[in-house]
N, C-alpha and C. Protein backbone atom coordinates (compact mmCIF):
# COMPACT_ATOMS: atom_id res chain seq x y z
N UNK A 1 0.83 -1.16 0.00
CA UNK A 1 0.00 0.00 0.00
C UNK A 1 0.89 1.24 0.00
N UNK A 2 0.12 2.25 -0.51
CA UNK A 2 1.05 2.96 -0.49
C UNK A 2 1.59 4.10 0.63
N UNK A 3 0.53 3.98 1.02
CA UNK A 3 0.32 4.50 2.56
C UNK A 3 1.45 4.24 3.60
N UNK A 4 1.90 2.67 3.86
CA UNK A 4 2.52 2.20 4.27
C UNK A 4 4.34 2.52 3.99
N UNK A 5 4.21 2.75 2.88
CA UNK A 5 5.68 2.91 2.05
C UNK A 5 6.10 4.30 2.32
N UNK A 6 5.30 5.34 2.69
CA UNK A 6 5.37 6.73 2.76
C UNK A 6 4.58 7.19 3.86
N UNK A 7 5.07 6.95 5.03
CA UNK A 7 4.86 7.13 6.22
C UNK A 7 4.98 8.68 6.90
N UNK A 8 3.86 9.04 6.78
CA UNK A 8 4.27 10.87 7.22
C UNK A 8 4.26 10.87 8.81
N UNK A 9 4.21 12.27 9.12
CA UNK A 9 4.04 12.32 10.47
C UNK A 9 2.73 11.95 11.34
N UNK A 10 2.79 11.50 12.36
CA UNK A 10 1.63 11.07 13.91
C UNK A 10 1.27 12.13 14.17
N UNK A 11 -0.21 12.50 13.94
CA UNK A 11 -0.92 13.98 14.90
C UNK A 11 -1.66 13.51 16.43
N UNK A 12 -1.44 14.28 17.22
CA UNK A 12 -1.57 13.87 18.68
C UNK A 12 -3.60 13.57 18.51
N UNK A 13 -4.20 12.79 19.59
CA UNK A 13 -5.29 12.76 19.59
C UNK A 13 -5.70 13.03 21.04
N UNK A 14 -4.85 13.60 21.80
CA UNK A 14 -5.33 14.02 23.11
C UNK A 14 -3.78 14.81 23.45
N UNK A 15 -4.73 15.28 24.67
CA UNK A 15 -3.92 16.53 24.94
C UNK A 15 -2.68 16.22 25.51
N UNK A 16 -2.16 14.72 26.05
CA UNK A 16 -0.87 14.78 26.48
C UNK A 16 0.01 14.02 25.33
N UNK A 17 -0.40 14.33 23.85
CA UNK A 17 0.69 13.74 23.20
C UNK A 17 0.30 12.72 22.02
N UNK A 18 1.23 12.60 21.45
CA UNK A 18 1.01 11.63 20.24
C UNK A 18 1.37 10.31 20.71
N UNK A 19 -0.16 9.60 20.19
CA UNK A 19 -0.01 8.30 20.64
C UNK A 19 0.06 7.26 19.73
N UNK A 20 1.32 6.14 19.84
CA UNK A 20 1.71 5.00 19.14
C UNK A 20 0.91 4.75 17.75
N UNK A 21 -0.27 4.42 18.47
CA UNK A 21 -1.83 4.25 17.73
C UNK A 21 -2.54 5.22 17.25
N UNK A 22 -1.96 6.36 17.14
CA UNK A 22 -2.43 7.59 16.50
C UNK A 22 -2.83 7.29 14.78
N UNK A 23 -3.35 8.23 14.27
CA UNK A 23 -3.65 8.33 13.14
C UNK A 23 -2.04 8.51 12.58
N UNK A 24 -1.92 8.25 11.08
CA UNK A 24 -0.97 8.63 10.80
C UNK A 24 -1.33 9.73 9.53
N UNK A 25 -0.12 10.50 9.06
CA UNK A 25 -1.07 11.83 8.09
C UNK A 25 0.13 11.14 6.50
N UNK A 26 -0.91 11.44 5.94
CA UNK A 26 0.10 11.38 4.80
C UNK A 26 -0.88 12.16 3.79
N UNK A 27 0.01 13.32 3.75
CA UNK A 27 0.07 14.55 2.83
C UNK A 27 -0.97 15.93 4.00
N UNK A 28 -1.61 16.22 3.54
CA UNK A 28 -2.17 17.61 4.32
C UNK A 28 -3.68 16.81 5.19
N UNK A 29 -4.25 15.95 3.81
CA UNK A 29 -5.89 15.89 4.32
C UNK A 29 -5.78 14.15 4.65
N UNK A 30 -4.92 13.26 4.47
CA UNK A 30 -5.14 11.81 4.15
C UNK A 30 -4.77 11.57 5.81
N UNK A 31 -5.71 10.70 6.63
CA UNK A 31 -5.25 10.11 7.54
C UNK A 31 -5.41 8.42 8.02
N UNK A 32 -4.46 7.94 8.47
CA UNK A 32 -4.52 6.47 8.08
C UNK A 32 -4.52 5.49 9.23
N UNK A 33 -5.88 4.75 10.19
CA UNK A 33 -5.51 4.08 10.87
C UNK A 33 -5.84 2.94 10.66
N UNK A 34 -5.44 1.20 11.35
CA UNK A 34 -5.83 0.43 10.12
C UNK A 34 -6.67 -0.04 11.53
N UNK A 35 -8.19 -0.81 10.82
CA UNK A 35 -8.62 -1.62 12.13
C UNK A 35 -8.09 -2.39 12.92
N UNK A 36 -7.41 -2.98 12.31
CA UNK A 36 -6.08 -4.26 13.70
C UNK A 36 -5.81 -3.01 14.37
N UNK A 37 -4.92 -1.78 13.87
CA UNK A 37 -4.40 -1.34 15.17
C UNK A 37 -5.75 -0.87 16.34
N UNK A 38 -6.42 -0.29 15.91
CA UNK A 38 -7.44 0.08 16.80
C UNK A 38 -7.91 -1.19 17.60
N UNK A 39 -8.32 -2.63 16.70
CA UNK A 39 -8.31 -3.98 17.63
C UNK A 39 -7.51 -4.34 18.55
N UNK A 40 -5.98 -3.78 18.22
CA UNK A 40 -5.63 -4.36 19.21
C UNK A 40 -5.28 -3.65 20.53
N UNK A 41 -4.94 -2.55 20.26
CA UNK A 41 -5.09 -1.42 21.36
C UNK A 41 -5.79 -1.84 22.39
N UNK A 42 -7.78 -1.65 21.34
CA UNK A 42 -8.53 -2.46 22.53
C UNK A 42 -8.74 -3.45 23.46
N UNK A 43 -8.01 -4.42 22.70
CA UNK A 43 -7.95 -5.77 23.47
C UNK A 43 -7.20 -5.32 24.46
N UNK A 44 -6.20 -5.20 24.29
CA UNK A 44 -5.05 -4.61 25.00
C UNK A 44 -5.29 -3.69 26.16
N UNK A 45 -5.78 -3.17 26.54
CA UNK A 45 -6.44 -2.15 27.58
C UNK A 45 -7.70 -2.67 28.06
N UNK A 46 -8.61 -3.13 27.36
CA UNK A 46 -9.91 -3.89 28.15
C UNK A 46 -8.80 -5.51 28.64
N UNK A 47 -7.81 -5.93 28.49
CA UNK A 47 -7.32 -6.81 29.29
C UNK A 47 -6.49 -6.57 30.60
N UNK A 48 -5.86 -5.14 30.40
CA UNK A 48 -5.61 -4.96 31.45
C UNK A 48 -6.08 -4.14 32.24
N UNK A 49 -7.56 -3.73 32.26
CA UNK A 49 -8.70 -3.49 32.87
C UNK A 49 -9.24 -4.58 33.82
N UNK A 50 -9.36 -5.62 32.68
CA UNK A 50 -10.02 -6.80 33.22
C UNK A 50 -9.04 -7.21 34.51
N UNK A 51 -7.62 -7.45 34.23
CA UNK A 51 -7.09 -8.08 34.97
C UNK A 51 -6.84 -7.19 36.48
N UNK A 52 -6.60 -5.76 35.72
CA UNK A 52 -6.80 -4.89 37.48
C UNK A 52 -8.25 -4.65 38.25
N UNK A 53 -9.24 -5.45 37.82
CA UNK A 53 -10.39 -5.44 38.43
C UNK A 53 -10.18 -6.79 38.75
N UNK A 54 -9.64 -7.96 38.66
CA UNK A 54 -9.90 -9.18 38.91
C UNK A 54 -8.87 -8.92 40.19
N UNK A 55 -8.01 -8.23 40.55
CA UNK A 55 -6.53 -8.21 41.39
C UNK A 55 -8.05 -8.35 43.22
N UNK A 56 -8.64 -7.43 42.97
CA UNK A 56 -9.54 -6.97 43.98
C UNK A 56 -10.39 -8.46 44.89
N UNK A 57 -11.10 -9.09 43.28
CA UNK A 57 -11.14 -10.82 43.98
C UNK A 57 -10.57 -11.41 44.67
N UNK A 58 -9.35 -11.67 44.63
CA UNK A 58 -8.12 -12.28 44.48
C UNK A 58 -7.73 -12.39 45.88
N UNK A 59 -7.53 -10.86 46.30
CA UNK A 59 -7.19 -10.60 47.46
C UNK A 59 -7.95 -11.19 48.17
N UNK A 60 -9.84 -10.40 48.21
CA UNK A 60 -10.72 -10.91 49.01
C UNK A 60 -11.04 -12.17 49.21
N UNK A 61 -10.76 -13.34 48.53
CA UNK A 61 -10.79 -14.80 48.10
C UNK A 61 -9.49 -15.26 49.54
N UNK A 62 -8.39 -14.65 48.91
CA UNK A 62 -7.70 -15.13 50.44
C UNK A 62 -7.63 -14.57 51.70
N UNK A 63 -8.76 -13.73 51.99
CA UNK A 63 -8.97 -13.35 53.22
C UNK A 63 -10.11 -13.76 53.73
N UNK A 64 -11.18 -14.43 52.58
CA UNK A 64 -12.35 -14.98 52.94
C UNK A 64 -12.48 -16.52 53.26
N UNK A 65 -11.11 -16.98 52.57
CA UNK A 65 -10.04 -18.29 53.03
C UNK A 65 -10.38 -18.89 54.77
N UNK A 66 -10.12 -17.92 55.93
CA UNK A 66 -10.17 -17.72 57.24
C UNK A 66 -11.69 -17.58 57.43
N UNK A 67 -12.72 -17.53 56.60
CA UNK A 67 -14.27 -17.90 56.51
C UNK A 67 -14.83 -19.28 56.61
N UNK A 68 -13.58 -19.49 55.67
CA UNK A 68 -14.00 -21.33 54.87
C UNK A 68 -13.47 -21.92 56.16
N UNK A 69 -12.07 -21.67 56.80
CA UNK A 69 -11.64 -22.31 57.97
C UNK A 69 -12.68 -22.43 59.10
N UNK A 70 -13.12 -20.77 59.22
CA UNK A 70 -14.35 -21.04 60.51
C UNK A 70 -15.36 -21.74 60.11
N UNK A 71 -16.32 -21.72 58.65
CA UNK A 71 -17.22 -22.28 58.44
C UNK A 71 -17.35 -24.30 58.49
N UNK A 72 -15.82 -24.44 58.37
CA UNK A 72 -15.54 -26.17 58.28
C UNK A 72 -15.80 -26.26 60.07
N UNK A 73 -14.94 -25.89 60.41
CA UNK A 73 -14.68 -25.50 61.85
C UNK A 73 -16.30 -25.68 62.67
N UNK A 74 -17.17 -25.10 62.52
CA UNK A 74 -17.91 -24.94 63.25
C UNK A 74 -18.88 -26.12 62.59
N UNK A 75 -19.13 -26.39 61.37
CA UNK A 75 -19.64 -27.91 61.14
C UNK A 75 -19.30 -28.80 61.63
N UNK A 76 -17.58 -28.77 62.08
CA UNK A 76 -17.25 -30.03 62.69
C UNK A 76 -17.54 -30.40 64.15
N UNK A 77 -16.96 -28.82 64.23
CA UNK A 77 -18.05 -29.21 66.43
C UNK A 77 -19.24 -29.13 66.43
N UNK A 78 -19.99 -29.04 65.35
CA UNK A 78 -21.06 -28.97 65.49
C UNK A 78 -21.51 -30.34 65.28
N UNK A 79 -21.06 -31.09 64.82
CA UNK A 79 -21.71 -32.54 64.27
C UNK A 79 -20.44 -33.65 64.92
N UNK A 80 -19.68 -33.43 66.01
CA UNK A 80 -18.66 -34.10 66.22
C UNK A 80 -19.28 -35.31 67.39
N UNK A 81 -20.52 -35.48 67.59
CA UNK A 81 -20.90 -36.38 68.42
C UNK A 81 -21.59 -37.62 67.13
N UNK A 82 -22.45 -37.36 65.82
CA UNK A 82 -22.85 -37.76 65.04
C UNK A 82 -21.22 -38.20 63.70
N UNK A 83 -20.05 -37.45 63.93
CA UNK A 83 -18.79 -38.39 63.59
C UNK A 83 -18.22 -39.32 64.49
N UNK A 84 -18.25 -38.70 65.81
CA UNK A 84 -18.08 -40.26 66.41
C UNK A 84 -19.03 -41.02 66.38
N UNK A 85 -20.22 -41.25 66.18
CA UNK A 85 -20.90 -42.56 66.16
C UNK A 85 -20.78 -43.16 64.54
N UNK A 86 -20.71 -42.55 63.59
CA UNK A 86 -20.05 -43.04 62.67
C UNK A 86 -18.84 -43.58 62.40
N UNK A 87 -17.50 -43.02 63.57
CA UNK A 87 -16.46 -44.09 63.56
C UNK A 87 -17.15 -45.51 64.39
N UNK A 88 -17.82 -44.93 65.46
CA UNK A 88 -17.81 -46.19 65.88
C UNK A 88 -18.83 -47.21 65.42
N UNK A 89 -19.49 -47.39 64.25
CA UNK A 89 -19.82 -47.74 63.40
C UNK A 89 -18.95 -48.44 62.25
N UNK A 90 -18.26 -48.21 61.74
CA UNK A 90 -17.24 -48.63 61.53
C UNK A 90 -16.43 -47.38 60.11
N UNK A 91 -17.15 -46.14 60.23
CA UNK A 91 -16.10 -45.92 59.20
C UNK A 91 -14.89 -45.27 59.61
N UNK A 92 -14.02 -44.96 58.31
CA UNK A 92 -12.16 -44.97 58.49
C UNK A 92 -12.19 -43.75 58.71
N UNK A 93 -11.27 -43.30 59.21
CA UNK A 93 -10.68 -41.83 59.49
C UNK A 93 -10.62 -41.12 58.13
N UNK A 94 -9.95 -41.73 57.20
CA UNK A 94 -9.87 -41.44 55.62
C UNK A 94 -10.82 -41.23 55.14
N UNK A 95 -12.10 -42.28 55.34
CA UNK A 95 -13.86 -41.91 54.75
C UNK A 95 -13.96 -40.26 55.36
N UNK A 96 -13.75 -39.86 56.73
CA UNK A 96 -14.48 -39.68 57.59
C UNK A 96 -13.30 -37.53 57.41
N UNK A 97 -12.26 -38.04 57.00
CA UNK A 97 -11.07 -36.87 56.12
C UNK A 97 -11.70 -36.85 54.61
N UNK A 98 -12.21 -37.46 53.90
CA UNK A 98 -12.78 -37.13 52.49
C UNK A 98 -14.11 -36.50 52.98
N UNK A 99 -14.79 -36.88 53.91
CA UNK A 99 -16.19 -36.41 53.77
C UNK A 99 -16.01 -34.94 54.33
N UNK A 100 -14.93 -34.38 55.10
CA UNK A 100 -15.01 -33.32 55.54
C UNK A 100 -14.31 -32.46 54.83
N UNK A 101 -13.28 -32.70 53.87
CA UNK A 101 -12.71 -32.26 52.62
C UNK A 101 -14.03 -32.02 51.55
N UNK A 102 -14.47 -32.45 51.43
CA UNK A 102 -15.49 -32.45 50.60
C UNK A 102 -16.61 -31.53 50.79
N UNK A 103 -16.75 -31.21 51.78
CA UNK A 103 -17.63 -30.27 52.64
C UNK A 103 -16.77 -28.73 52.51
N UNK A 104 -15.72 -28.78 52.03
CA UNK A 104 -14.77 -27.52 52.11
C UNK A 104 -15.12 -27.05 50.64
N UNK A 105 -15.08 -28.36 49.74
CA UNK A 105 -14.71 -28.20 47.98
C UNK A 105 -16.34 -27.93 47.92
N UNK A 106 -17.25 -28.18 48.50
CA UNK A 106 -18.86 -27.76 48.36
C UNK A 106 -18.93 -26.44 48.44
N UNK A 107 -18.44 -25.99 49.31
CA UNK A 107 -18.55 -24.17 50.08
C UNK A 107 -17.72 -23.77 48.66
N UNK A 108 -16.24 -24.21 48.30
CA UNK A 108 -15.88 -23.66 46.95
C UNK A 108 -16.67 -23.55 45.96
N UNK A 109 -17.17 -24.86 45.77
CA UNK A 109 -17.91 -24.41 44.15
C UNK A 109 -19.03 -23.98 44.46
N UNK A 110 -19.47 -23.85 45.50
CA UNK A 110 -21.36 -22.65 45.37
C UNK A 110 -20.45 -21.22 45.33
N UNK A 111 -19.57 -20.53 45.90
CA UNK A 111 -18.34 -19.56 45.75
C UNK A 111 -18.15 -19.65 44.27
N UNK A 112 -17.84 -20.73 43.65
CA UNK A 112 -17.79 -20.13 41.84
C UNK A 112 -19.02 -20.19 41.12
N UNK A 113 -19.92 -21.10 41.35
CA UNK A 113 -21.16 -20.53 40.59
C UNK A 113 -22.04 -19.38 41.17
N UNK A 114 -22.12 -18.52 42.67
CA UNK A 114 -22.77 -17.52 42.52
C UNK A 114 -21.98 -16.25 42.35
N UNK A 115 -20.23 -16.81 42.12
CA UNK A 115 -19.40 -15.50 41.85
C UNK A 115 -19.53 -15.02 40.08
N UNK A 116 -19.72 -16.77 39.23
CA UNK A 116 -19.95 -17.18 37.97
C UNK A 116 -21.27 -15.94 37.65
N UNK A 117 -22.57 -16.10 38.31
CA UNK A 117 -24.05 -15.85 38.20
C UNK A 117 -23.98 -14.35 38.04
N UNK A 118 -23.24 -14.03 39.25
CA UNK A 118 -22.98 -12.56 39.35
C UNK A 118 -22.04 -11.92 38.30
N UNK A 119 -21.02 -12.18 38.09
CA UNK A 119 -20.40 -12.05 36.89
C UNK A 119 -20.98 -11.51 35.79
N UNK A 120 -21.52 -12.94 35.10
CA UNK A 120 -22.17 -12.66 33.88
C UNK A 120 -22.82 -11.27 33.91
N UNK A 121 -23.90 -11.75 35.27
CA UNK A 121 -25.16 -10.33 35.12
C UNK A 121 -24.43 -9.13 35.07
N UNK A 122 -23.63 -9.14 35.94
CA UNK A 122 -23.26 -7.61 35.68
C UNK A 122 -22.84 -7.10 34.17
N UNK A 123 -21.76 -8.11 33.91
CA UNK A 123 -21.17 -7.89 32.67
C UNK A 123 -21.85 -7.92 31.58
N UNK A 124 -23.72 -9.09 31.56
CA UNK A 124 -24.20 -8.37 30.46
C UNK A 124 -25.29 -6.87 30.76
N UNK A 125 -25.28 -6.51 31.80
CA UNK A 125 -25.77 -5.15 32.32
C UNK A 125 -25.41 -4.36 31.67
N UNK A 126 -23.93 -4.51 32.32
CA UNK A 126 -23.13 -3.60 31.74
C UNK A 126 -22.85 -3.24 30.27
N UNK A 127 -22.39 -4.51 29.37
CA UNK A 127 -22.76 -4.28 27.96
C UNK A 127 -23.75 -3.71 27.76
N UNK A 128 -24.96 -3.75 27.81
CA UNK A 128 -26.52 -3.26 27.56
C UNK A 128 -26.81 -2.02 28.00
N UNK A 129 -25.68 -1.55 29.17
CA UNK A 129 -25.95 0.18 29.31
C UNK A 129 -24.93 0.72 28.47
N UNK A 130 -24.09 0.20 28.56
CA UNK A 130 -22.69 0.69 27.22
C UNK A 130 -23.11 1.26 25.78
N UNK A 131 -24.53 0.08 25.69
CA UNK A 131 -25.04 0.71 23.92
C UNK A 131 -25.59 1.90 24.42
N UNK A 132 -26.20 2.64 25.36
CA UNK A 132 -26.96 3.43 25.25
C UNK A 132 -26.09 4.74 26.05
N UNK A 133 -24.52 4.25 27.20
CA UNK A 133 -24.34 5.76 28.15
C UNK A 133 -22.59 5.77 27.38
N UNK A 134 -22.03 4.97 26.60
CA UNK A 134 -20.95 5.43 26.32
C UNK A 134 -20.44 5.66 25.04
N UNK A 135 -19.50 6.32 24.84
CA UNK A 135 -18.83 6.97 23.19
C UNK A 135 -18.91 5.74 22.31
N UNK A 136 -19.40 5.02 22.52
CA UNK A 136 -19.63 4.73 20.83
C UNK A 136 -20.77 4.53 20.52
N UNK A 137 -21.69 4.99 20.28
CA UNK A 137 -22.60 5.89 20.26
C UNK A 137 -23.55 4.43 19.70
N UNK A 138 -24.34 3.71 20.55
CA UNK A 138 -25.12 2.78 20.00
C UNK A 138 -24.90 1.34 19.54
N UNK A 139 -23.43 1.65 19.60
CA UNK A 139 -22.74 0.09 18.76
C UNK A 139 -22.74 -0.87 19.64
N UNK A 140 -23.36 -2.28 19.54
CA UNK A 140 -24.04 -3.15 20.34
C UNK A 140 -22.60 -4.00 20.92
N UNK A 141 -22.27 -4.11 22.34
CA UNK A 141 -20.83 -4.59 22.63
C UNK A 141 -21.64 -6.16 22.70
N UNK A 142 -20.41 -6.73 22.56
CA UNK A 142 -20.84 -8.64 22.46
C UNK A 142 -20.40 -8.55 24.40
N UNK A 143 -20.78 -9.61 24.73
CA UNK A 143 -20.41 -10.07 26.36
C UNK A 143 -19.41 -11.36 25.84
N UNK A 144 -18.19 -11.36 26.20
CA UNK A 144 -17.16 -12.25 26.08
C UNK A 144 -16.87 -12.48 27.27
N UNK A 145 -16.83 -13.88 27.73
CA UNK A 145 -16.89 -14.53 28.96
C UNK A 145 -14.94 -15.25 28.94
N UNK A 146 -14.41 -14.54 29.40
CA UNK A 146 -12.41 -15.27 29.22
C UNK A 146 -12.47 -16.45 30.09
N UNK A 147 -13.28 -17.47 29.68
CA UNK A 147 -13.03 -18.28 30.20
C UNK A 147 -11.72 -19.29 30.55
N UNK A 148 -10.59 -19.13 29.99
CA UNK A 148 -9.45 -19.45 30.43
C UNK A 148 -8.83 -18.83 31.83
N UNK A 149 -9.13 -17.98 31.77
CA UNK A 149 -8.73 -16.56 33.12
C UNK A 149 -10.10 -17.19 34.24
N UNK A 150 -11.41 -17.39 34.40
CA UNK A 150 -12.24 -17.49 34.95
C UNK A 150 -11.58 -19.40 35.28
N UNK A 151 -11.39 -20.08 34.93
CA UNK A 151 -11.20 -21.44 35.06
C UNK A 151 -9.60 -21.60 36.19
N UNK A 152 -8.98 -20.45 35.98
CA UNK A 152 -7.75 -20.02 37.01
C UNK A 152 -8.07 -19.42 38.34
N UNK A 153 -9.32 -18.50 38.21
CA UNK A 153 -9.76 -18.29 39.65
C UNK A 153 -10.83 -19.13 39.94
N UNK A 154 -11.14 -20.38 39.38
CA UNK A 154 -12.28 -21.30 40.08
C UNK A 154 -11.13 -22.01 40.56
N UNK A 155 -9.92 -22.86 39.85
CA UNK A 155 -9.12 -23.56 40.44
C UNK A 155 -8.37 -22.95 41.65
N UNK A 156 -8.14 -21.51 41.66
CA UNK A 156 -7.82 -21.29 42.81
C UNK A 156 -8.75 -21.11 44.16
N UNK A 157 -10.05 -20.70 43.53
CA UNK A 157 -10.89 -20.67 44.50
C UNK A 157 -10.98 -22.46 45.38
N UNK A 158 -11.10 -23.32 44.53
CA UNK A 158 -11.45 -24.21 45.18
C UNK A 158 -9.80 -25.05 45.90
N UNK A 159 -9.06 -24.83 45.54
CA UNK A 159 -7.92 -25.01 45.69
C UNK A 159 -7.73 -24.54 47.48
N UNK A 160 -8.24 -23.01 47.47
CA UNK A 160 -7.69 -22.47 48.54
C UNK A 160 -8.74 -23.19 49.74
N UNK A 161 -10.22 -23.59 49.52
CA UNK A 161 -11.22 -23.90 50.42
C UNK A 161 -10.75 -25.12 50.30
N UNK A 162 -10.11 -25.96 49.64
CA UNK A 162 -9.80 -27.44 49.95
C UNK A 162 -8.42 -27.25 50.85
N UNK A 163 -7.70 -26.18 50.85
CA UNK A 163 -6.84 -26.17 51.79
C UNK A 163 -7.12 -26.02 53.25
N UNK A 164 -7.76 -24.59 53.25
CA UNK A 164 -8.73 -24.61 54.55
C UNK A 164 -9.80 -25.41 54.97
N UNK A 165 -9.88 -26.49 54.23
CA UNK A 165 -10.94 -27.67 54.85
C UNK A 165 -9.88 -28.63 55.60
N UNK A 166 -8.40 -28.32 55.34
CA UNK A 166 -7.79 -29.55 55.67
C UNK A 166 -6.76 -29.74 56.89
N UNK A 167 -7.15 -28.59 57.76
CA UNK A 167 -6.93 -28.26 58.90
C UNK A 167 -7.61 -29.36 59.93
N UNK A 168 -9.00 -28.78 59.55
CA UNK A 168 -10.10 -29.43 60.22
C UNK A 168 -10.28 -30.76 60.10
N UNK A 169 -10.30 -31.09 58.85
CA UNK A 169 -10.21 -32.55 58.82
C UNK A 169 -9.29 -33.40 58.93
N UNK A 170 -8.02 -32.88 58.95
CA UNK A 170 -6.85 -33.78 59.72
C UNK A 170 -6.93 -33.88 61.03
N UNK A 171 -7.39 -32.75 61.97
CA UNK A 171 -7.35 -33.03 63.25
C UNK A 171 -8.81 -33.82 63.75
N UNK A 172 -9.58 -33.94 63.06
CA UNK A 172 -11.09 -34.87 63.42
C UNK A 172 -10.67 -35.98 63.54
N UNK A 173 -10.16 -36.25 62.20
CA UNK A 173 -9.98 -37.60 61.49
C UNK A 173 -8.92 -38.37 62.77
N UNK A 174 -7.88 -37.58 63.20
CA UNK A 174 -6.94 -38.15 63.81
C UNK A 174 -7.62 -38.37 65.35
N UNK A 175 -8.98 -37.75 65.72
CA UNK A 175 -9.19 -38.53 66.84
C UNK A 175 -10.13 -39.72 67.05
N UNK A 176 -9.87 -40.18 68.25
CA UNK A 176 -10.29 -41.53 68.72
C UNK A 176 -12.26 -41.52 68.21
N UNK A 177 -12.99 -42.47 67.91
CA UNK A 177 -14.90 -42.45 68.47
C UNK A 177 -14.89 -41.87 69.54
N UNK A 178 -14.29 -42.57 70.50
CA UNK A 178 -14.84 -42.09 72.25
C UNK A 178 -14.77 -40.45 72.33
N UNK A 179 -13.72 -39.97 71.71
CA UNK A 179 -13.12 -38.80 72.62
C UNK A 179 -13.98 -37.69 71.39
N UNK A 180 -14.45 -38.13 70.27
CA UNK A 180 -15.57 -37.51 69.19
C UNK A 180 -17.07 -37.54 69.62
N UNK A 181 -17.33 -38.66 70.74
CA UNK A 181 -18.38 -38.91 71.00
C UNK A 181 -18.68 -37.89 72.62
N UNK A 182 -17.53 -37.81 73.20
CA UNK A 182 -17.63 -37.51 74.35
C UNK A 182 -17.62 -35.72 74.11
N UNK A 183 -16.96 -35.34 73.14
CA UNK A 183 -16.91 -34.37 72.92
C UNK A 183 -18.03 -33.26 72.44
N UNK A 184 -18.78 -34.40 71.35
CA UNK A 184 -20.07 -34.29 70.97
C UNK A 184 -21.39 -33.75 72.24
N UNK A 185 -20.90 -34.90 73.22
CA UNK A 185 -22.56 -34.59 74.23
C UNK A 185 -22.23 -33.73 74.95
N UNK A 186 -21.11 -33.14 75.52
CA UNK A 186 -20.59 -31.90 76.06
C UNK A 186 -20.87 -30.75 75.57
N UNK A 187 -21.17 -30.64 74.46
CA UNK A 187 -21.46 -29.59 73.56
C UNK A 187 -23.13 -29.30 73.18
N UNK A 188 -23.62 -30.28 74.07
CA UNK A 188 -25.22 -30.50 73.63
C UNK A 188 -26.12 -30.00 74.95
C-alpha cells in the first residue's frame, strides 16, 4: 500500500501527546488508521482493565479463606458427636477426612457458581448500558466470557477452600470415636 511505504508524520489525539496508535497523516488531508491497530489497542487495555479489576477478587478470596476455615470449623463441632458414632460404626478416618474435605470443595464451588451468576449479570448489564451511556454511540458490545482466566480463579478458588478444609479434617480424622463422641454430648 502505499500509505505504508510513505509514512508521514503522527498527529496527537489528546492533549498529552502523540499516541503509538495515533492516526498517521500522509500529505495535508489523508489520515490512516488500520482496524487491527485500533483492535488491538482495545484488546489490549480492556485486558488490562479486566485483569486490574480481577486483582480486587483475588485478594478478598484469600482473606475470605479464614471464613471457609471457621465455616468447616464450626460444622465439625457442630456434628462431632454424630462423627463419632459413625467411627464407631465402623467408618475410616480417611472416609471420615474425604467427607469433611469435601464439605470444604462444596462451600468452593457454590463460591464459583454464585461468583460465575454474578459475573455474567453484571457484565451483560453492563454491555446493555454501554449501547446506550458510552462513546460509541449505539454500537451493540458482544459479552465475552475469558473463560481461560475465569477457570484459574475457580481452580484457585477451590484449591484455597480445599486447603482450609484440611486443617479441620486432619485433626477430626486423627481422633479416637470415644473422645468424638464424648466431645459431641458436652457440647449438647
Amino acid at each position: 500500500m502505499i500509505a505504508e511505504r510513505h509514512p508521514g508524520r503522527q498527529q496527537p489525539v489528546n492533549a498529552q501527546g502523540t499516541w503509538e496508535f495515533a492516526t498517521t497523516m500522509f500529505g495535508s488531508t489523508v489520515r490512516v488508521t488500520t482496524a487491527e491497530q485500533v483492535r488491538q489497542r482495545i484488546n489490549a487495555r480492556a485486558d488490562s482493565m479486566i485483569w486490574g479489576m480481577s486483582e480486587l477478587p483475588l485478594v478478598t478470596l484469600l482473606v475470605t479463606s479464614l471464613g471457609v476455615v471457621n465455616a468447616v470449623l464450626a460444622s465439625v463441632r457442630s456434628r462431632r458427636w454424630e462423627m463419632g458414632v459413625m467411627r464407631a460404626v465402623g467408618l475410616t478416618r480417611f472416609a471420615l477426612l474425604r467427607m469433611i474435605l469435601a464439605e470444604g470443595l462444596l462451600i468452593g464451588l457454590v463460591a464459583c457458581v454464585l461468583s460465575l451468576g454474578f459475573g455474567v449479570m453484571a457484565g451483560w448489564c453492563g454491555t446493555g448500558i454501554s449501547r446506550y451511556v458510552s462513546f460509541f454511540g449505539g454500537m451493540a458490545t458482544p459479552l465475552v466470557i475469558p473463560w481461560a482466566k475465569l477457570a484459574l480463579g475457580f481452580g484457585a478458588t477451590l484449591l484455597l477452600c480445599l486447603a482450609a478444609a484440611m486443617w479441620p479434617a486432619v485433626a477430626t480424622g486423627r481422633r479416637e470415636p470415644l473422645k468424638l463422641l464424648q466431645a459431641g454430648r458436652v457440647a449438647m
